[in-house]
Protein backbone atom coordinates (compact mmCIF):
# COMPACT_ATOMS: atom_id res chain seq x y z
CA UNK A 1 -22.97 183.97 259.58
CA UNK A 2 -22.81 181.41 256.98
CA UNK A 3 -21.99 182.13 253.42
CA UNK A 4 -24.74 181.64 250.72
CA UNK A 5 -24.53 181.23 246.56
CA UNK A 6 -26.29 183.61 244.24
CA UNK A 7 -29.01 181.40 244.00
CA UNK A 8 -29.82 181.05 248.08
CA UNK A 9 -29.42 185.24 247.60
CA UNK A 10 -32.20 185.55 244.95
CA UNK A 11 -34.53 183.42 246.73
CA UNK A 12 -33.93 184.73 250.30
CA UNK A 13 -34.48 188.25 248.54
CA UNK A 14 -38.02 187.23 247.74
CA UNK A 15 -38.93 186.25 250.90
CA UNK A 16 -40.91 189.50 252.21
CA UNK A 17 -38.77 189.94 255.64
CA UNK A 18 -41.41 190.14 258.70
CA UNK A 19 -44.06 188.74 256.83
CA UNK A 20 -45.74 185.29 258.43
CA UNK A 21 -47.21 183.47 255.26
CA UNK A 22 -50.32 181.52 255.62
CA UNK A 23 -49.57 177.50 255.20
CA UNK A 24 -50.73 177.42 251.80
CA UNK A 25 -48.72 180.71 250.53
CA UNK A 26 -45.70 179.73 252.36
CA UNK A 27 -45.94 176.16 250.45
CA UNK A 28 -46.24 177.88 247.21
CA UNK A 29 -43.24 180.21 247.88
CA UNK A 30 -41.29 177.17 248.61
CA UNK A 31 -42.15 175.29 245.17
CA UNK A 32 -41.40 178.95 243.27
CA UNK A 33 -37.89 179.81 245.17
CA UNK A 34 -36.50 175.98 244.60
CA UNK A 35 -33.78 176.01 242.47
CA UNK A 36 -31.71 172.62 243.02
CA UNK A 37 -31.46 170.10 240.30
CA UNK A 38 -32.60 167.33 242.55
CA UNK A 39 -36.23 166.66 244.45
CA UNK A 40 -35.46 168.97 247.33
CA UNK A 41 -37.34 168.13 250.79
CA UNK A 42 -39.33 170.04 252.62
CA UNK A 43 -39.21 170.39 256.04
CA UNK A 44 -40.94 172.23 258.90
CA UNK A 45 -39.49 173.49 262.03
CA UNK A 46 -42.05 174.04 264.86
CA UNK A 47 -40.43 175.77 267.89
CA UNK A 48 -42.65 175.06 271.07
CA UNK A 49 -42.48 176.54 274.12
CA UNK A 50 -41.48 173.46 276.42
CA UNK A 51 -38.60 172.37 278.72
CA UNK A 52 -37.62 169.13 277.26
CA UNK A 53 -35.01 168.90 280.31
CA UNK A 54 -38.10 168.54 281.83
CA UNK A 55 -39.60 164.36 281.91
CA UNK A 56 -43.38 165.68 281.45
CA UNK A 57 -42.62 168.11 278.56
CA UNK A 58 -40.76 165.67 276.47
CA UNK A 59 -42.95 166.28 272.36
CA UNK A 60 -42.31 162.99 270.53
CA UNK A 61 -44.36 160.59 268.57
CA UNK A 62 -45.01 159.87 265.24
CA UNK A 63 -48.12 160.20 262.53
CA UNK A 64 -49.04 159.21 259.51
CA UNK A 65 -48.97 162.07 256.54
CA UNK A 66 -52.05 161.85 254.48
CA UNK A 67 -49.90 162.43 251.31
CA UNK A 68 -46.62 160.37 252.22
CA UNK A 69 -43.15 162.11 252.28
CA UNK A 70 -42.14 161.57 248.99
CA UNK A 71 -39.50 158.97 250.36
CA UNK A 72 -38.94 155.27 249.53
CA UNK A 73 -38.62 153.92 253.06
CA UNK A 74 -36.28 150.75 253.85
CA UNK A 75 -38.14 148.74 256.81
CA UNK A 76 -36.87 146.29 258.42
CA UNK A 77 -38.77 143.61 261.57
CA UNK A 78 -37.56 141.62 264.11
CA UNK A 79 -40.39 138.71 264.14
CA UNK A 80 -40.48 135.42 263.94
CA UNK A 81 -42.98 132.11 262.63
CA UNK A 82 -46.19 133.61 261.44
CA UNK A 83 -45.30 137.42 262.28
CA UNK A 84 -42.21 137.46 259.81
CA UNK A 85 -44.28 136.06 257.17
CA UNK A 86 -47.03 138.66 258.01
CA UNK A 87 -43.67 141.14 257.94
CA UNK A 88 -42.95 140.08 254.41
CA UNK A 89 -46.13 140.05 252.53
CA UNK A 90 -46.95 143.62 254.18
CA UNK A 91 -43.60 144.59 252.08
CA UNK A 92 -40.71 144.82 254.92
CA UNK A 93 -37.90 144.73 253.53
CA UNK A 94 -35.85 142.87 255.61
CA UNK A 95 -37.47 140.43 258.15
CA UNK A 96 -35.09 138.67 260.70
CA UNK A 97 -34.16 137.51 264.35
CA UNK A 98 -31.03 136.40 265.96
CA UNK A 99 -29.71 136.53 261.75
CA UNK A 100 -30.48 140.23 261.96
CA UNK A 101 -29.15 141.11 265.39
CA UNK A 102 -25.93 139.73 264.22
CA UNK A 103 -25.90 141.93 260.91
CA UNK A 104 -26.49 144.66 262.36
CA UNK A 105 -24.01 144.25 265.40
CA UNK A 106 -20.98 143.57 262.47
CA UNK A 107 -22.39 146.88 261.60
CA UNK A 108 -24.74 146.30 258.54
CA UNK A 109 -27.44 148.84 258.75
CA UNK A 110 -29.49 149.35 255.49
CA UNK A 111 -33.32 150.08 256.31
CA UNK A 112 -34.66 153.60 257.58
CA UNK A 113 -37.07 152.37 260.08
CA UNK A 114 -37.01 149.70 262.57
CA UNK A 115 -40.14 147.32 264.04
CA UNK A 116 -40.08 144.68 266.77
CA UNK A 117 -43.04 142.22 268.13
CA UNK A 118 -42.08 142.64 271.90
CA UNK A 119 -41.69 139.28 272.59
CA UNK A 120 -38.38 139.63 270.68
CA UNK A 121 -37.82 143.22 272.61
CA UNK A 122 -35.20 141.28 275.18
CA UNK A 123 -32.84 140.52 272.38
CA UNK A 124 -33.40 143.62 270.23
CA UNK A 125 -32.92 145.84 273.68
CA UNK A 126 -28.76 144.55 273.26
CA UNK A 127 -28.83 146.77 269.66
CA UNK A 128 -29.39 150.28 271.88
CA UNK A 129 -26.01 151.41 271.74
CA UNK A 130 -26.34 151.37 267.57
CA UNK A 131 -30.06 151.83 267.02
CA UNK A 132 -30.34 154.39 269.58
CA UNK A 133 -27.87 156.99 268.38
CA UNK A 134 -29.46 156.62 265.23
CA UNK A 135 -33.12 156.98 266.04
CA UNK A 136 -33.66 153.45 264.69
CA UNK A 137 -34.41 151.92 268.33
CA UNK A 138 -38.34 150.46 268.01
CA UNK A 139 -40.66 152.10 270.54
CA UNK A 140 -43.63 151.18 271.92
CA UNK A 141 -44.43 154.94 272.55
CA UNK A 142 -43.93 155.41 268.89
CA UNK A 143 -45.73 152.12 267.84
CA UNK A 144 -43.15 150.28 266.44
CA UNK A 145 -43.00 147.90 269.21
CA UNK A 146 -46.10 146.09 268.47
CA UNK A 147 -47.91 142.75 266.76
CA UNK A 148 -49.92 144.57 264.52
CA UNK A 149 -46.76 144.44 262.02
CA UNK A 150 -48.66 144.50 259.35
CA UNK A 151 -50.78 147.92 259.87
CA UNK A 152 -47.13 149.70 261.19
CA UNK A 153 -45.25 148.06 257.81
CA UNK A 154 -47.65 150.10 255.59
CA UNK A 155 -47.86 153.25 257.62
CA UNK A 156 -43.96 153.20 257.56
CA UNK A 157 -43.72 152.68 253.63
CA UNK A 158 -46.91 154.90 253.48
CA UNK A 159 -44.99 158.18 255.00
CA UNK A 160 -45.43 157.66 258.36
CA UNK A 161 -42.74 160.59 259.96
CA UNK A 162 -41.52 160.84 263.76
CA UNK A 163 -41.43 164.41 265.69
CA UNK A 164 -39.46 164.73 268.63
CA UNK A 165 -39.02 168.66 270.55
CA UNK A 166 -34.75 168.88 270.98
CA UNK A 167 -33.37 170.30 273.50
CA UNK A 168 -34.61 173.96 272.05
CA UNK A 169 -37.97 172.89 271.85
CA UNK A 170 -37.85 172.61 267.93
CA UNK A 171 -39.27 169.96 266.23
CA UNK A 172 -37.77 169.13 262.19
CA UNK A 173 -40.62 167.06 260.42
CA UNK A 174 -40.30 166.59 256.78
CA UNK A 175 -43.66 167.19 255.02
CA UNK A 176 -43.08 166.19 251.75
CA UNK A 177 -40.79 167.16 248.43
CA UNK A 178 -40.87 170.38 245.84
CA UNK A 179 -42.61 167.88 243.90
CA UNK A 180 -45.55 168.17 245.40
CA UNK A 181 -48.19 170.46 244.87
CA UNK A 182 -48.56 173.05 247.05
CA UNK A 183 -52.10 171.67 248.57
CA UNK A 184 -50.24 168.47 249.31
CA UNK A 185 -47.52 170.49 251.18
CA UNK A 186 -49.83 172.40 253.34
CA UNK A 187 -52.24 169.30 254.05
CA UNK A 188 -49.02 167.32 255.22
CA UNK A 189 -48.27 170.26 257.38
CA UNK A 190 -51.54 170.73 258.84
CA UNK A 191 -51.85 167.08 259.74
CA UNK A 192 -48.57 167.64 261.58
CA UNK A 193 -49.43 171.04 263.06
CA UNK A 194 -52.89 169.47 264.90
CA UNK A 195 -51.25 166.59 265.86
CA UNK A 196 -48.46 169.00 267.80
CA UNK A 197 -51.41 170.63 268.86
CA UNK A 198 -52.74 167.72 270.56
CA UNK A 199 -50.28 166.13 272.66
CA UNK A 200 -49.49 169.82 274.12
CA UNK A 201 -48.01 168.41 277.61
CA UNK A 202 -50.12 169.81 280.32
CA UNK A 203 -47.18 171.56 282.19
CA UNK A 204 -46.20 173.28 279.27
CA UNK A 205 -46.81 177.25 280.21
CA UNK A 206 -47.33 180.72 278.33
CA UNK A 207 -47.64 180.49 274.63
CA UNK A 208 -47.21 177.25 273.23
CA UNK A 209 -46.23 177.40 269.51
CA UNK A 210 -43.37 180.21 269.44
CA UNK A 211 -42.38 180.15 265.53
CA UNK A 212 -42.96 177.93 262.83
CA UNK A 213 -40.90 177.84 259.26
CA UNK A 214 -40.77 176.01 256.33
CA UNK A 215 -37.91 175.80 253.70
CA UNK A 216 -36.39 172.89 251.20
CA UNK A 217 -33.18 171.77 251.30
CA UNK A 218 -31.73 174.16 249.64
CA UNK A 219 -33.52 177.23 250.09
CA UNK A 220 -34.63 179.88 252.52
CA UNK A 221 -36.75 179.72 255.46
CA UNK A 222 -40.30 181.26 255.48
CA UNK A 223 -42.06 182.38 258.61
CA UNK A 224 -45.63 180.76 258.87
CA UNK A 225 -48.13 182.73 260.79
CA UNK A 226 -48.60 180.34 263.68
CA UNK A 227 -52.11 181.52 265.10
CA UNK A 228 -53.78 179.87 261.59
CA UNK A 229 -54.81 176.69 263.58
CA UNK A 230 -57.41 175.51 261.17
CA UNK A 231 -58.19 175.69 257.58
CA UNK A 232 -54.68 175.36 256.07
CA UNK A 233 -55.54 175.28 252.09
CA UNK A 234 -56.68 178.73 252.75
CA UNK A 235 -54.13 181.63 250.71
C-alpha cells in the first residue's frame, strides 16, 4: 500500500467509508478536503462493465463539457490554403503541413490536441508511431479528422475532453478544477456520465456502470452512488 502525508490522512479520514455520495455532495467534499497550494484537477473514474479485449466493447469518444476543464489547451492543425487560415482565426495555435510533420518528427511536440482535414490524413498517418503513444493521433471517430476545423478548434480550446474504457474497463475524464464551484463540478460530470450512458455497446452484459469515484489530484477518492442517473445538482 502506498504511503500518504498527514494531509492525504485528514482528508481520507473524512471521507465516510461505505458511503456513495450523490454527484453534487461528492463535488462539494472534493472542494472542502483540497489542500494543495496549486489548482488541483478533478477527475472521475467510471469503471464499466465491458471487455475492451473485445472489438465491439471498445468505450471511447470525446464530448464537449458545458463548463470547460479549467485547462488552457495548445491545438495544433494540419491544413492547408483556406483551411489553415480558417485554423488560425478559430485560435489554433499552431497551423502547418509538411513544416509541421517535420517538427514534430525532430521531436518538437508542444500542443495538447491534434486536428487534421483528411485530405492531409496520408501524410499525417507517417506521425503514428509519435502521436499514437501519446493519444495525440487525429481521429475521425473522435472528430478531429474533419473540415469543419473551425467548430472542432473551439470545442478543443472550449474543454472538449476524450474518454476511452482501458483495459479494466475504467474510464479517467477530468471534469474540471477545485476552482470550480461545486454545481460546475457535478454538471461537468453529469454531461460525462449520460454521454457514457449512451454509447453503452450493445454486447456489453450484466450491470453496466460498476463504480464511479471522484477525487483531485491530491486527495482522496469518493464513491459516487452510481444508480443517480438523472438530476445531478441534487444533494
Amino acid at each position: 500500500m502506498p504511503k500518504h502525508g498527514k494531509k492525504y490522512n485528514a482528508a481520507a479520514a473524512k471521507v465516510e467509508r461505505g458511503t456513495h455520495y450523490s454527484p453534487l455532495a461528492a463535488m462539494r467534499l472534493v472542494k472542502e478536503l483540497s489542500a494543495a497550494k496549486f489548482d488541483e484537477t478533478v477527475e472521475v473514474s467510471v469503471r464499466l462493465g465491458v471487455d475492451t479485449r473485445k472489438a465491439d466493447q471498445n468505450v471511447r469518444g470525446s464530448i464537449s463539457l458545458p463548463n470547460g476543464t479549467g485547462k488552457s489547451v495548445r491545438v495544433a492543425v494540419f491544413a492547408e490554403g483556406a483551411k489553415a487560415e480558417e485554423a488560425k482565426s478559430a485560435g489554433a495555435d499552431i497551423v502547418g503541413s509538411d513544416d509541421l510533420i517535420a517538427e514534430i518528427q525532430q521531436g518538437t511536440i508542444n500542443f495538447d490536441a491534434v486536428i487534421a482535414t483528411p485530405n492531409l490524413m496520408g501524410k499525417v498517418g507517417r506521425l503514428g508511431r509519435i502521436l499514437g503513444p501519446r493519444g495525440l493521433m487525429p481521429n475521425p471517430k473522435l472528430g478531429t479528422v474533419t473540415m469543419d476545423v473551425e467548430k472542432m478548434v473551439g470545442e478543443l480550446k472550449a474543454g472538449r475532453v476524450e474518454y476511452r474504457a482501458d483495459r479494466y474497463g475504467i474510464c479517467h475524464v477530468p471534469v474540471g478544477k477545485v476552482s470550480f464551484t461545486a454545481e460546475q463540478l457535478a454538471e461537468n460530470y453529469g454531461t460525462l456520465f449520460s454521454e457514457l450512458l449512451r454509447v453503452r455497446p450493445s454486447t456489453a452484459k450484466g450491470r453496466y456502470v460498476k463504480s464511479v469515484a471522484v477525487s483531485s489530484t491530491m486527495g482522496p477518492g469518493i464513491k459516487i452512488d452510481p444508480a443517480v442517473t438523472r438530476d445531478f445538482m441534487t444533494a
